[in-house]
PDB file of N, CA and C in Angstrom:
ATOM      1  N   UNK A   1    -119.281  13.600-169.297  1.00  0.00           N
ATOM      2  CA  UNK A   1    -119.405  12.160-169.353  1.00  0.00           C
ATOM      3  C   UNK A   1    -118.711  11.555-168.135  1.00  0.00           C
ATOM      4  N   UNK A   2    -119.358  10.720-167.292  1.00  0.00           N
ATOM      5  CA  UNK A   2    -118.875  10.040-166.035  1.00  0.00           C
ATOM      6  C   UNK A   2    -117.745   8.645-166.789  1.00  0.00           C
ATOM      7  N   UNK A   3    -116.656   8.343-165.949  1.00  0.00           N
ATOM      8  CA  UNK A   3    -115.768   7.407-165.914  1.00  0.00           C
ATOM      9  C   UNK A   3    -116.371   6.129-165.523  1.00  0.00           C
ATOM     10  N   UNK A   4    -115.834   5.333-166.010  1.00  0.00           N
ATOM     11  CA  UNK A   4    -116.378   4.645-165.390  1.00  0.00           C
ATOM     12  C   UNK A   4    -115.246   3.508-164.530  1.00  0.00           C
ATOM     13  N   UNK A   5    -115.326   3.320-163.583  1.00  0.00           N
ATOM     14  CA  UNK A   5    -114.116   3.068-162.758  1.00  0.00           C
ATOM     15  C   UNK A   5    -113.607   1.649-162.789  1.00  0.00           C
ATOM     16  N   UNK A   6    -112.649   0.845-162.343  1.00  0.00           N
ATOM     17  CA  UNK A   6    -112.160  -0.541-162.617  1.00  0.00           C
ATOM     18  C   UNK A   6    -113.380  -1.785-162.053  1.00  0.00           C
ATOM     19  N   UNK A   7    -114.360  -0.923-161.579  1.00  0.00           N
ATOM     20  CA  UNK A   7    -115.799  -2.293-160.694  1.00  0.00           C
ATOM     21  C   UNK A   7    -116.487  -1.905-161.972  1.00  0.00           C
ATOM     22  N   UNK A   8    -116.475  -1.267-162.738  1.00  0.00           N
ATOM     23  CA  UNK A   8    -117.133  -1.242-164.168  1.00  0.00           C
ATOM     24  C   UNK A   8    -118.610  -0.296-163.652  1.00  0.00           C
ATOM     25  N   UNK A   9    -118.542   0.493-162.255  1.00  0.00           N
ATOM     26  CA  UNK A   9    -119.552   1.507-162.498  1.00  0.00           C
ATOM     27  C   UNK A   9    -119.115   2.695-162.366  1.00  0.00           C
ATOM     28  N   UNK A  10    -119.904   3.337-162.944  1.00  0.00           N
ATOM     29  CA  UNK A  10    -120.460   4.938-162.881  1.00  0.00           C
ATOM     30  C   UNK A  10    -119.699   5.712-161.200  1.00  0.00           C
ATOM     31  N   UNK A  11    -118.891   6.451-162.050  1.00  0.00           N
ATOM     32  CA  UNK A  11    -118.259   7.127-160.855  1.00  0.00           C
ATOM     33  C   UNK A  11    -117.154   7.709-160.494  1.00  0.00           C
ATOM     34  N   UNK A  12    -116.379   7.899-159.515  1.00  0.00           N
ATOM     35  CA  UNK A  12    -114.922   8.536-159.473  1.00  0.00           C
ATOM     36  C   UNK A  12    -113.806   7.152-160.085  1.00  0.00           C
ATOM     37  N   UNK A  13    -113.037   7.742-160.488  1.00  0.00           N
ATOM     38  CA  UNK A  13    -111.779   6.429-160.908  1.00  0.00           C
ATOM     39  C   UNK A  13    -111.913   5.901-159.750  1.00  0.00           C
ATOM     40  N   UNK A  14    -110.718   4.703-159.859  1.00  0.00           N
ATOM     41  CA  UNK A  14    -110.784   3.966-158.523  1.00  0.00           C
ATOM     42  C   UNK A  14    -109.370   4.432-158.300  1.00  0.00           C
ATOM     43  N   UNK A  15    -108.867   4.672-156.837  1.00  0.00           N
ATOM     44  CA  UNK A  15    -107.692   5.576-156.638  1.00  0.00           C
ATOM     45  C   UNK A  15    -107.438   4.789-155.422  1.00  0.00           C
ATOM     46  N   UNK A  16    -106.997   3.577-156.121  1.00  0.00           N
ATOM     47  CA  UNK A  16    -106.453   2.217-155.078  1.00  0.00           C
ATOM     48  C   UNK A  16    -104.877   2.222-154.792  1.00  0.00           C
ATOM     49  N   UNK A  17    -104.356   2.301-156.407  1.00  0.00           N
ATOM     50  CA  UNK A  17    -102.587   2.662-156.246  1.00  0.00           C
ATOM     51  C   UNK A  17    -102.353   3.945-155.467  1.00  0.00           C
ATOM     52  N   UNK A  18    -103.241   5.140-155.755  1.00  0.00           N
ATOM     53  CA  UNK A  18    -102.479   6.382-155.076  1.00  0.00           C
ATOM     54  C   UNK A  18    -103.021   6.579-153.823  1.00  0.00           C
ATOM     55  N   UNK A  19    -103.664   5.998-153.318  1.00  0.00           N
ATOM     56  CA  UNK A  19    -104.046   5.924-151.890  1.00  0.00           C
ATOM     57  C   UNK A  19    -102.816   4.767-151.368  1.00  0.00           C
ATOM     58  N   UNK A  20    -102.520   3.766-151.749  1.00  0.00           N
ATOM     59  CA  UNK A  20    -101.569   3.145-151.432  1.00  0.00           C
ATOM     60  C   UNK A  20    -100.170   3.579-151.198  1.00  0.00           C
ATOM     61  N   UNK A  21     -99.465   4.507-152.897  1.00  0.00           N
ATOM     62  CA  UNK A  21     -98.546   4.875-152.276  1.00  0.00           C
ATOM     63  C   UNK A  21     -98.947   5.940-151.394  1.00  0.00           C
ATOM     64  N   UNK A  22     -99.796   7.200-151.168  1.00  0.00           N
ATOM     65  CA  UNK A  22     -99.656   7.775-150.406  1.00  0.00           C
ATOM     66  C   UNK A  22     -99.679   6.958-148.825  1.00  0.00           C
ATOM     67  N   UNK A  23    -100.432   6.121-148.643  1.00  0.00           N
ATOM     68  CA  UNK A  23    -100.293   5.084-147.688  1.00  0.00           C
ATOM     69  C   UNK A  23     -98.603   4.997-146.961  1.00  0.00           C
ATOM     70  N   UNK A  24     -98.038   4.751-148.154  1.00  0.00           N
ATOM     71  CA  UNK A  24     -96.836   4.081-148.023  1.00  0.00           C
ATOM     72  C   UNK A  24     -95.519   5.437-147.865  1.00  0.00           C
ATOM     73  N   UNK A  25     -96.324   6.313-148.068  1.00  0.00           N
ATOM     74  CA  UNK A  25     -95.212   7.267-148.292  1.00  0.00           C
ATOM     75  C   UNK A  25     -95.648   7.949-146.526  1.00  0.00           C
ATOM     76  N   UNK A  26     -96.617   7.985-145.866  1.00  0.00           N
ATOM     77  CA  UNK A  26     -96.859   8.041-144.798  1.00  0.00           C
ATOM     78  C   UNK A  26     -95.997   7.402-143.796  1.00  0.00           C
ATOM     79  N   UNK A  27     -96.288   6.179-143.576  1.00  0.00           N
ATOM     80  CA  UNK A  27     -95.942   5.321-143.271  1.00  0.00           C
ATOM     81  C   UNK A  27     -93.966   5.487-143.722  1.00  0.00           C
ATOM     82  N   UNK A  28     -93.401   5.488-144.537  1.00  0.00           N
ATOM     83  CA  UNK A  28     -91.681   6.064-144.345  1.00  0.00           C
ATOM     84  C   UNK A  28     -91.189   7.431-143.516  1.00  0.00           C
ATOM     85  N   UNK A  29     -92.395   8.121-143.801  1.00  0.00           N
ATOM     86  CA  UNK A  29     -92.125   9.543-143.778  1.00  0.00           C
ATOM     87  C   UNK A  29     -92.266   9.065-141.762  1.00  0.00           C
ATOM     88  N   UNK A  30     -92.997   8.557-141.185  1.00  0.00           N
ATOM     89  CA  UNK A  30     -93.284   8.789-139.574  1.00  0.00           C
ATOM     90  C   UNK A  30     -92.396   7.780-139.051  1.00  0.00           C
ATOM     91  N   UNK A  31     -91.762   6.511-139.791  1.00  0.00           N
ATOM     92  CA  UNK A  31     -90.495   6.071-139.429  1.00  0.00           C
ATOM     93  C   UNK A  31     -89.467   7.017-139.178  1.00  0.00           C
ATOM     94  N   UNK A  32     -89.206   7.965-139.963  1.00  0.00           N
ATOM     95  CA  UNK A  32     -87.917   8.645-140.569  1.00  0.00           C
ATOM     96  C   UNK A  32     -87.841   9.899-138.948  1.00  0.00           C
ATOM     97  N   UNK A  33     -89.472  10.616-139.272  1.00  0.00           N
ATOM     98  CA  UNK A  33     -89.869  10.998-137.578  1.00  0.00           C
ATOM     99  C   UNK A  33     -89.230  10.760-136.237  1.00  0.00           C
ATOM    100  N   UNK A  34     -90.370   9.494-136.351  1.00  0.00           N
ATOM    101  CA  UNK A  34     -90.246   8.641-135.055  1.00  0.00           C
ATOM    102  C   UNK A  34     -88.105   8.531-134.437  1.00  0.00           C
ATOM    103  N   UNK A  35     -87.856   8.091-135.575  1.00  0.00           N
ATOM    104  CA  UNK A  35     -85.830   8.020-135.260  1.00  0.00           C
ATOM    105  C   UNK A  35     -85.641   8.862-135.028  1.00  0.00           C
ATOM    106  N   UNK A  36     -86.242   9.768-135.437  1.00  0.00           N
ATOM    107  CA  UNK A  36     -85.310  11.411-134.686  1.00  0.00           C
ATOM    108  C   UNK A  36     -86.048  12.158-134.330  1.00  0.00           C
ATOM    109  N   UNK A  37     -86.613  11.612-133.375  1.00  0.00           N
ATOM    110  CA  UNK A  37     -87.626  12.081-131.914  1.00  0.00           C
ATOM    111  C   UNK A  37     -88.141  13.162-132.543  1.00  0.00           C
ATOM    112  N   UNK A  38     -89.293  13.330-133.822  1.00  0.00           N
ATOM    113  CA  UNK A  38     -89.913  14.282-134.059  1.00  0.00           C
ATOM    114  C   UNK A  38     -91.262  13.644-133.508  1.00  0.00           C
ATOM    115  N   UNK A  39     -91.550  14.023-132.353  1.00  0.00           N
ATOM    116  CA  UNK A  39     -93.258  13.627-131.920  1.00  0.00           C
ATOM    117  C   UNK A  39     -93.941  14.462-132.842  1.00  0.00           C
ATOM    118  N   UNK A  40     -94.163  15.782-132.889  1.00  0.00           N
ATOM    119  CA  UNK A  40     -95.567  16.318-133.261  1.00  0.00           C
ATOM    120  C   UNK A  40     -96.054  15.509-134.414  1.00  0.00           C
ATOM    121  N   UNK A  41     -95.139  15.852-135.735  1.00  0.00           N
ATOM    122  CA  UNK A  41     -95.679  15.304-136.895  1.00  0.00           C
ATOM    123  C   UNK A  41     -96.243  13.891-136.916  1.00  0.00           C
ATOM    124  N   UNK A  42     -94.806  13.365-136.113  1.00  0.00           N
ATOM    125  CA  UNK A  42     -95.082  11.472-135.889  1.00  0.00           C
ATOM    126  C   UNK A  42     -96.597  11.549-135.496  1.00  0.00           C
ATOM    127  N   UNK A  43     -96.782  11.866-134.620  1.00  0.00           N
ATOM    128  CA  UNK A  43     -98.356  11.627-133.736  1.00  0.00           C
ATOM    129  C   UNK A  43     -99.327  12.093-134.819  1.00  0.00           C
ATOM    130  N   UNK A  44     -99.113  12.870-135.858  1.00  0.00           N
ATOM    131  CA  UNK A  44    -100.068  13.342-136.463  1.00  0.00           C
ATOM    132  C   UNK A  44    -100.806  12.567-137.684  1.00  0.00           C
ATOM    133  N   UNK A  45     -99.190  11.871-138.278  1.00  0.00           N
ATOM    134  CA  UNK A  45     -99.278  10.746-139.538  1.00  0.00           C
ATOM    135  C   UNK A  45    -100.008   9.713-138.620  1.00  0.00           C
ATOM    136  N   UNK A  46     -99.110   9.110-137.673  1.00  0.00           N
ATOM    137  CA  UNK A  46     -99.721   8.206-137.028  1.00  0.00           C
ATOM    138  C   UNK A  46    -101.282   8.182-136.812  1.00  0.00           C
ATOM    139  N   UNK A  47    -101.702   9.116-136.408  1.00  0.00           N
ATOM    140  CA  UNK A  47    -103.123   9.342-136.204  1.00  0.00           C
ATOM    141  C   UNK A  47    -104.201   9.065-137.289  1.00  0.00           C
ATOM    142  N   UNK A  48    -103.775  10.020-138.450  1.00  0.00           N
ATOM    143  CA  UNK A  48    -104.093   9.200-139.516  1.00  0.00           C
ATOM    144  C   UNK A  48    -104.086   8.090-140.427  1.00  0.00           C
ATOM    145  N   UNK A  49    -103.186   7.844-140.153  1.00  0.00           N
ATOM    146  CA  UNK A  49    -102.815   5.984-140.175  1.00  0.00           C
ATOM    147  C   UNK A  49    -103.187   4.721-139.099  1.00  0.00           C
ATOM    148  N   UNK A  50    -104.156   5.248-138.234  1.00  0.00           N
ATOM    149  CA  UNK A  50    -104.518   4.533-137.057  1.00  0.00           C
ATOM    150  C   UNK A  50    -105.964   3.780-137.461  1.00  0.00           C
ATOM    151  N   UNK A  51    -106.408   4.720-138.594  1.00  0.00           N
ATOM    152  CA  UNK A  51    -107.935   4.101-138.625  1.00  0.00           C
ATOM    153  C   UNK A  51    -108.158   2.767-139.531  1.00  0.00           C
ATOM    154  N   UNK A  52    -109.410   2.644-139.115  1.00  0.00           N
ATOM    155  CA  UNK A  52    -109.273   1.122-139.936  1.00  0.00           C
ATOM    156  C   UNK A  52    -108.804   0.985-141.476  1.00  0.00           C
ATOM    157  N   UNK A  53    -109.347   1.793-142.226  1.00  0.00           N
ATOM    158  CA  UNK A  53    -108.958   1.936-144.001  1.00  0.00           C
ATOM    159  C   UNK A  53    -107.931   3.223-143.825  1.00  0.00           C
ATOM    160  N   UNK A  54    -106.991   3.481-143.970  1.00  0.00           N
ATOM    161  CA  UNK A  54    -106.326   4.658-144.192  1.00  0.00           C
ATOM    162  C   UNK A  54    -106.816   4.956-145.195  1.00  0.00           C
ATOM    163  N   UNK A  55    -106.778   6.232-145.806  1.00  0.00           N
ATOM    164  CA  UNK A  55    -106.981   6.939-147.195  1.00  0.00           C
ATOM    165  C   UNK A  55    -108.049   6.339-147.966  1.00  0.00           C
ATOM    166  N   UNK A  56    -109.257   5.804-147.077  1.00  0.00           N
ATOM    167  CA  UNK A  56    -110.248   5.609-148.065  1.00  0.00           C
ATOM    168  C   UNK A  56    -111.213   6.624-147.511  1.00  0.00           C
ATOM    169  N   UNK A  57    -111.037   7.442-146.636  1.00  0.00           N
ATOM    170  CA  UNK A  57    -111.825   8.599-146.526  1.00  0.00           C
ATOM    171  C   UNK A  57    -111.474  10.301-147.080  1.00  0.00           C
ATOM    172  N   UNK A  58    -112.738  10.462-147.538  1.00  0.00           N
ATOM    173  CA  UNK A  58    -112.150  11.674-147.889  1.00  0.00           C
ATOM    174  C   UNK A  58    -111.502  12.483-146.762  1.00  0.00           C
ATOM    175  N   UNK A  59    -111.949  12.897-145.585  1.00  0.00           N
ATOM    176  CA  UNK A  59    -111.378  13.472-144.922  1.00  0.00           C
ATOM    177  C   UNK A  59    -110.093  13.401-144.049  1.00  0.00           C
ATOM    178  N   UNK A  60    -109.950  12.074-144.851  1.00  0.00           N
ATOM    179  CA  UNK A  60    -108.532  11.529-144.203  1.00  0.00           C
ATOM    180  C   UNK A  60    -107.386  12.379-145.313  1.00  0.00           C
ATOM    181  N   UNK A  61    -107.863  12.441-146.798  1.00  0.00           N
ATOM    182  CA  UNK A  61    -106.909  12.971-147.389  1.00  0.00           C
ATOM    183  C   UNK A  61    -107.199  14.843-147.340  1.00  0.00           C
ATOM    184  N   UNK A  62    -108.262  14.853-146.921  1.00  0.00           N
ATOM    185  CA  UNK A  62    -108.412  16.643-146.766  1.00  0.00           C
ATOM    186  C   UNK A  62    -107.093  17.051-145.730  1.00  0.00           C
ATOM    187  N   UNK A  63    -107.712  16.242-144.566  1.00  0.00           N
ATOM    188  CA  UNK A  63    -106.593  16.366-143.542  1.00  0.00           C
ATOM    189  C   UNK A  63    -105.078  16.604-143.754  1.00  0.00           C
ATOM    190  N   UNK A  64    -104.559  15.647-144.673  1.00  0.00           N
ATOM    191  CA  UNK A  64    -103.075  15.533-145.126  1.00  0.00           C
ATOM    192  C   UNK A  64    -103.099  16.355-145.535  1.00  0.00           C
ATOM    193  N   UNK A  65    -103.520  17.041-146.810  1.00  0.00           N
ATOM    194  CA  UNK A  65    -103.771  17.923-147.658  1.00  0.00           C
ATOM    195  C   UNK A  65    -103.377  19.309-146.965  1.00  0.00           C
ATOM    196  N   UNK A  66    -103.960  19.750-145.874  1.00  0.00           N
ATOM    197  CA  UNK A  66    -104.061  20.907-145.213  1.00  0.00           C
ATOM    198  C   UNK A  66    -102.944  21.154-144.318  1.00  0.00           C
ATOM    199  N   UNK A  67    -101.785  19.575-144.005  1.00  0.00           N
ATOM    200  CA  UNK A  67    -100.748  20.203-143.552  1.00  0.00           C
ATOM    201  C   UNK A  67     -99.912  20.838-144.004  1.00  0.00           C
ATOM    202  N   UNK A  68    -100.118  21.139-145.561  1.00  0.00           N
ATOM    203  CA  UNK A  68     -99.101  21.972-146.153  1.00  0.00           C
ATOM    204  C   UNK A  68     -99.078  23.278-146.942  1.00  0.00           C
ATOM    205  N   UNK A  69     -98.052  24.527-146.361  1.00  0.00           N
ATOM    206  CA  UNK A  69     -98.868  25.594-147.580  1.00  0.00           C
ATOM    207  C   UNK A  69     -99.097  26.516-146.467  1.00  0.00           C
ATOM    208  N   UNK A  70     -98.793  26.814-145.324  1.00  0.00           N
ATOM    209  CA  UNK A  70     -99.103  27.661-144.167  1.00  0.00           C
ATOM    210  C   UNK A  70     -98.040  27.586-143.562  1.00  0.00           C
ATOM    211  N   UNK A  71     -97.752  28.713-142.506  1.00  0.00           N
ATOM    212  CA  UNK A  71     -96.910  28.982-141.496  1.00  0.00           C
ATOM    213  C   UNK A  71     -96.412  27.604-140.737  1.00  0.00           C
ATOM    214  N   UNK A  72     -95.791  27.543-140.316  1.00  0.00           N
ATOM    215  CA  UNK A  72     -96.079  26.303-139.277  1.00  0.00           C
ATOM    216  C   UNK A  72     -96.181  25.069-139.991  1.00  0.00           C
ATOM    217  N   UNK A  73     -96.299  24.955-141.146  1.00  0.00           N
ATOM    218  CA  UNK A  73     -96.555  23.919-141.764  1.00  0.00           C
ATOM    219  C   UNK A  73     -95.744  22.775-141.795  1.00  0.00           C
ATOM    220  N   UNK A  74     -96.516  21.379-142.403  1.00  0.00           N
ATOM    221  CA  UNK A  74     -95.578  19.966-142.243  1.00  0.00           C
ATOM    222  C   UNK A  74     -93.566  20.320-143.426  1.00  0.00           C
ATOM    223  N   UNK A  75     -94.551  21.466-144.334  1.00  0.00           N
ATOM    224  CA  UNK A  75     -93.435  21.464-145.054  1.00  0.00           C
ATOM    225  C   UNK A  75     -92.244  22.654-144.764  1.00  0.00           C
ATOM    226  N   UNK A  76     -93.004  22.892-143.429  1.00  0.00           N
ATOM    227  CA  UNK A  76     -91.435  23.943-142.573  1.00  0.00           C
ATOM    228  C   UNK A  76     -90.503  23.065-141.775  1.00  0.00           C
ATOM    229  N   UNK A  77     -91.221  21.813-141.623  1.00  0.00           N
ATOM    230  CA  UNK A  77     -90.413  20.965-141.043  1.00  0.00           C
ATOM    231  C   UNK A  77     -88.686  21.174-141.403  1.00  0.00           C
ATOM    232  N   UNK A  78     -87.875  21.082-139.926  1.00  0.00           N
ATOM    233  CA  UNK A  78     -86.081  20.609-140.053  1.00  0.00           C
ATOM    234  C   UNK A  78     -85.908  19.789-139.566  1.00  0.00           C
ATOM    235  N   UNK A  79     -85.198  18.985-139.476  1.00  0.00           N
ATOM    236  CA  UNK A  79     -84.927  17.963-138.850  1.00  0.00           C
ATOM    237  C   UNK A  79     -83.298  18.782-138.484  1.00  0.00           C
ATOM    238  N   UNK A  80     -83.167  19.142-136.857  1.00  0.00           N
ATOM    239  CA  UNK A  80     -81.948  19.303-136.655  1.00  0.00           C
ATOM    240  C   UNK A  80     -81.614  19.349-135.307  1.00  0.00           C
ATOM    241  N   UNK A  81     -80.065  19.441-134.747  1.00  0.00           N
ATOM    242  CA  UNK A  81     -80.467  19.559-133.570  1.00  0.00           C
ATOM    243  C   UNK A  81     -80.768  20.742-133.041  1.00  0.00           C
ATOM    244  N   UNK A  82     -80.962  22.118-132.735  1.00  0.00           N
ATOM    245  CA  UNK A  82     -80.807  23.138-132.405  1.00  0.00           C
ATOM    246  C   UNK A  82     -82.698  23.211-132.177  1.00  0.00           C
ATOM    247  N   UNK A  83     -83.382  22.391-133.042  1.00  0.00           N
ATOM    248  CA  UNK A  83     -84.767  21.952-132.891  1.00  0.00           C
ATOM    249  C   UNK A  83     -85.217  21.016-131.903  1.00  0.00           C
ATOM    250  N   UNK A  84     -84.395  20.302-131.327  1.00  0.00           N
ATOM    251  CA  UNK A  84     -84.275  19.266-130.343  1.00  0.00           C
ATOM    252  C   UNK A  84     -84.140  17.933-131.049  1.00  0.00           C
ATOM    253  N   UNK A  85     -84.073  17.668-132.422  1.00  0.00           N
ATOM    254  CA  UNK A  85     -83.858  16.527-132.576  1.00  0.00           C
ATOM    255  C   UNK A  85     -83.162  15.709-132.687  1.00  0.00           C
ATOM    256  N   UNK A  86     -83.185  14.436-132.504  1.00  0.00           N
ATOM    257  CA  UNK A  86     -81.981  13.321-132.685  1.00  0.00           C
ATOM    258  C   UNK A  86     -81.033  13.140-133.996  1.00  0.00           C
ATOM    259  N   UNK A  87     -80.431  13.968-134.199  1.00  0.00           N
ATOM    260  CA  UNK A  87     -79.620  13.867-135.281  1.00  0.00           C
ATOM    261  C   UNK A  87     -78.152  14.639-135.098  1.00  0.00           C
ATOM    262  N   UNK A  88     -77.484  14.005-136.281  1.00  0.00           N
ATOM    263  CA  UNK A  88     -76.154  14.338-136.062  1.00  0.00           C
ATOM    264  C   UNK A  88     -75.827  15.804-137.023  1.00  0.00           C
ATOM    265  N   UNK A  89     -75.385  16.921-136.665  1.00  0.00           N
ATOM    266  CA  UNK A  89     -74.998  17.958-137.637  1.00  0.00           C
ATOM    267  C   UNK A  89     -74.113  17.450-138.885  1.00  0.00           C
ATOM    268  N   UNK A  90     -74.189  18.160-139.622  1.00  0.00           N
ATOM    269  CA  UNK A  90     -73.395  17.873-141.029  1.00  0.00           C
ATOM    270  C   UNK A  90     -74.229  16.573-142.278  1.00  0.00           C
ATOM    271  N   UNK A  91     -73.383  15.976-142.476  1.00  0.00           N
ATOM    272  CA  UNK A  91     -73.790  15.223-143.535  1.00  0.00           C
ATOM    273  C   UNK A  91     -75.245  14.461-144.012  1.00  0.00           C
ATOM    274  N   UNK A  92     -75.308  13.940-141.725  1.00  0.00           N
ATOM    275  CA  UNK A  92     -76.702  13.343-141.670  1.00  0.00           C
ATOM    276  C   UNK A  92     -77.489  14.337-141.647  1.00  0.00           C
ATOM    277  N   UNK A  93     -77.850  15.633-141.126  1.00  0.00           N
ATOM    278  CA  UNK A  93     -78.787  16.487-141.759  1.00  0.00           C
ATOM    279  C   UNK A  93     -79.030  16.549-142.291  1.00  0.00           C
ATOM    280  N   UNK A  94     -78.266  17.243-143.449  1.00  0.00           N
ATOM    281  CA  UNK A  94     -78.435  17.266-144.658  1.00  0.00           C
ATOM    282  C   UNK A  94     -79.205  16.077-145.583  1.00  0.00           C
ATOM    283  N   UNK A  95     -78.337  15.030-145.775  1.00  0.00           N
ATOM    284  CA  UNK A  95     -79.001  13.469-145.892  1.00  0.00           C
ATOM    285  C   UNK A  95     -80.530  13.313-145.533  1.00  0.00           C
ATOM    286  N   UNK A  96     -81.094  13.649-144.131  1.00  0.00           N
ATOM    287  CA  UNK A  96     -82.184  12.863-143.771  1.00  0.00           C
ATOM    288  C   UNK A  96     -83.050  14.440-143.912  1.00  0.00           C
ATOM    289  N   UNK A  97     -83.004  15.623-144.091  1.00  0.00           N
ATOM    290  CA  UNK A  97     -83.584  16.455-144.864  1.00  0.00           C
ATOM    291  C   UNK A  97     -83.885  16.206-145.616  1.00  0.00           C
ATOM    292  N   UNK A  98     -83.076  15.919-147.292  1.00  0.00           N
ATOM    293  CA  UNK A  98     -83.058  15.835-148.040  1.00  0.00           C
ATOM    294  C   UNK A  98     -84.501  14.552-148.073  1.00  0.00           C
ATOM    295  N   UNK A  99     -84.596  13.838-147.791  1.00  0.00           N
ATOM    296  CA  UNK A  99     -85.362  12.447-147.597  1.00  0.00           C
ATOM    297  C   UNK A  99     -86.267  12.674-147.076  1.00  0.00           C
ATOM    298  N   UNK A 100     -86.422  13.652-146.357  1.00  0.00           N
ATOM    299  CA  UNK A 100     -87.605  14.229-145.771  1.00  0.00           C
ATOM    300  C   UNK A 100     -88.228  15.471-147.142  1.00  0.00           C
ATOM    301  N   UNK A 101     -87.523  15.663-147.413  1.00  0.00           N
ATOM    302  CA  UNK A 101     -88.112  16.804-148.623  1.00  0.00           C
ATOM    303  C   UNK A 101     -89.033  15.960-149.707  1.00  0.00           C
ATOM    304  N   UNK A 102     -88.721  15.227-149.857  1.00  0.00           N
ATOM    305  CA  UNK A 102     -88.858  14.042-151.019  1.00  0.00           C
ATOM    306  C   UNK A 102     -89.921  13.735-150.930  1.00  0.00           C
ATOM    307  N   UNK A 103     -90.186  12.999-148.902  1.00  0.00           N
ATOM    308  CA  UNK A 103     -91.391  12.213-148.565  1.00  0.00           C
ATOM    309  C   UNK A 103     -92.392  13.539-148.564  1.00  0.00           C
ATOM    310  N   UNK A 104     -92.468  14.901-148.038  1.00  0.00           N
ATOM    311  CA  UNK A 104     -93.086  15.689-148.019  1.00  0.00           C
ATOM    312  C   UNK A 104     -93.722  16.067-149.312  1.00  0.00           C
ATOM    313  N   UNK A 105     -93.245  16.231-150.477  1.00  0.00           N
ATOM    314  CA  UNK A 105     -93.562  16.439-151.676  1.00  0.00           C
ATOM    315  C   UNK A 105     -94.459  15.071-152.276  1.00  0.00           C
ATOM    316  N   UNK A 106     -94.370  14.533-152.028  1.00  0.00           N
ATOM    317  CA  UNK A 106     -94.805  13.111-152.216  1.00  0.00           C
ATOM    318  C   UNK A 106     -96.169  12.811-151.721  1.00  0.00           C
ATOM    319  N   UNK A 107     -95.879  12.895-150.621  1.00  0.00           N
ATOM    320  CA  UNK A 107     -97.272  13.588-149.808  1.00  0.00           C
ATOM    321  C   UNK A 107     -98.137  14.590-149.905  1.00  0.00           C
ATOM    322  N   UNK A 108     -97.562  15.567-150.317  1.00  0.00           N
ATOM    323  CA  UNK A 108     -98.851  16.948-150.606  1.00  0.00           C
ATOM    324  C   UNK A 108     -98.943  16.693-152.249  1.00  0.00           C
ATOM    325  N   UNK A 109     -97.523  16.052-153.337  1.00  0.00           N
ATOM    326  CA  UNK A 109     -98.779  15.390-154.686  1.00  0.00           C
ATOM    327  C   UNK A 109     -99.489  14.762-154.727  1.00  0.00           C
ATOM    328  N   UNK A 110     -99.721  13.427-153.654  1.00  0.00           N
ATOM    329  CA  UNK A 110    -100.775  12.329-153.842  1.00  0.00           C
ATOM    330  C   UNK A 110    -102.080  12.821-153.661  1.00  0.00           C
ATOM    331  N   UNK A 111    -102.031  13.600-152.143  1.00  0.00           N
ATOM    332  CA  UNK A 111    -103.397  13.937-151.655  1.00  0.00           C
ATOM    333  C   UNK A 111    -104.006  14.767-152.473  1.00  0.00           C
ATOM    334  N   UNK A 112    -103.173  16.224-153.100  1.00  0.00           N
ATOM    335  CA  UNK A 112    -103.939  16.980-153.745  1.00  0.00           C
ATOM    336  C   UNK A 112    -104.137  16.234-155.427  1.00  0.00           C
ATOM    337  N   UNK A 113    -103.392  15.263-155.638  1.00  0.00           N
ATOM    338  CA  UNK A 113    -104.110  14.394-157.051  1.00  0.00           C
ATOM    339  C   UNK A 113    -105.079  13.448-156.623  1.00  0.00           C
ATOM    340  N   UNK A 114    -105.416  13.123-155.797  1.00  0.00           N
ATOM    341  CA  UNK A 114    -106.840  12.699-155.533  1.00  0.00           C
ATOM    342  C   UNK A 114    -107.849  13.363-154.995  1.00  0.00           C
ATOM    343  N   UNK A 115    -107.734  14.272-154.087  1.00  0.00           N
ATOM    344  CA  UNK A 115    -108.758  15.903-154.007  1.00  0.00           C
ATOM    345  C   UNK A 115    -108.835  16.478-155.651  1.00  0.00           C
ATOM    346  N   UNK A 116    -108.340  16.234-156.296  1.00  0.00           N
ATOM    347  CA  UNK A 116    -108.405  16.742-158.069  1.00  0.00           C
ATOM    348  C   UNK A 116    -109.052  16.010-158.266  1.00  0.00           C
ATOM    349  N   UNK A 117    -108.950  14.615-158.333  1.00  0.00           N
ATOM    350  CA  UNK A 117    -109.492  13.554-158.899  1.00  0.00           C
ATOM    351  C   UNK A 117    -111.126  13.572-158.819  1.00  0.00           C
ATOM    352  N   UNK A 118    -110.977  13.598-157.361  1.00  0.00           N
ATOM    353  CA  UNK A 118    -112.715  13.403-156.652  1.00  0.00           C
ATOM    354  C   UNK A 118    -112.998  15.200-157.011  1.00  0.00           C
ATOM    355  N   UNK A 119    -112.924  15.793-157.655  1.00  0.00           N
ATOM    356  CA  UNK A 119    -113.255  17.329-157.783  1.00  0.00           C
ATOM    357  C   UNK A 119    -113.817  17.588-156.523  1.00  0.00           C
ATOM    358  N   UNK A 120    -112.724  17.896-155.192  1.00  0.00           N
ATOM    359  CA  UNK A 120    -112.706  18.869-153.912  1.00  0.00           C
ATOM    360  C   UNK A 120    -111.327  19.731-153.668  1.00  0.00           C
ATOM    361  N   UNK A 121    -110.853  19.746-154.970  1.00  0.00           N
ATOM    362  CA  UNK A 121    -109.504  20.438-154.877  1.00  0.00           C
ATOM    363  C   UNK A 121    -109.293  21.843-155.602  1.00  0.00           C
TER     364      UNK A 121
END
């Protein structure tokens, strides 16, 4: 039996809030970046956050989706200096890790609960 979504037709839910926060959780996560001179990732959120609708394409959330879960991945990310980045050893590491762990998780639940949602997951 098809859903029927908040425009009252036939179809996938409408996945307005979780495109939003994932929106929004983007958008903290390439601030948090950007301060401590992490280009790669920055350039990468950014990129996907450049287009006209963020997260109303599917392949915008495939994309997110696929940075995590592999070698190299968004979720091997450190934020430290010995990596080249702008940060202070000790407490603030730790701290803006920690905040980075958070936004990362946050990010690979939204996308893959709406790749579930739209059954491509």
């Amino acid at each position: 039996m098809k859903k029927v979504n908040t425009n009252g037709e036939y179809g996938p839910p409408d996945f307005l809030g979780e495109r939003k926060e994932l929106e929004r959780d983007l958008h903290l996560c390439a601030e948090l970046l950007a301060k401590h001179g992490e280009e790669n990732w920055c350039s990468r959120i950014n990129e996907v956050l450049s287009v006209r609708e963020p997260m109303s394409k599917e392949a915008d959330v495939r994309k997110i989706h696929s940075w995590f879960g592999k070698m190299g991945s968004f979720n091997d990310l450190v934020l430290c200096q010995c990596n080249g980045h702008r940060i202070n050893e000790g407490s603030e590491e730790k701290r803006v890790n920690i905040k980075l762990r958070k936004l990362q998780m946050r990010i690979s639940k939204s996308s893959g609960e709406i790749l579930r949602s739209l059954g491509l997951s």
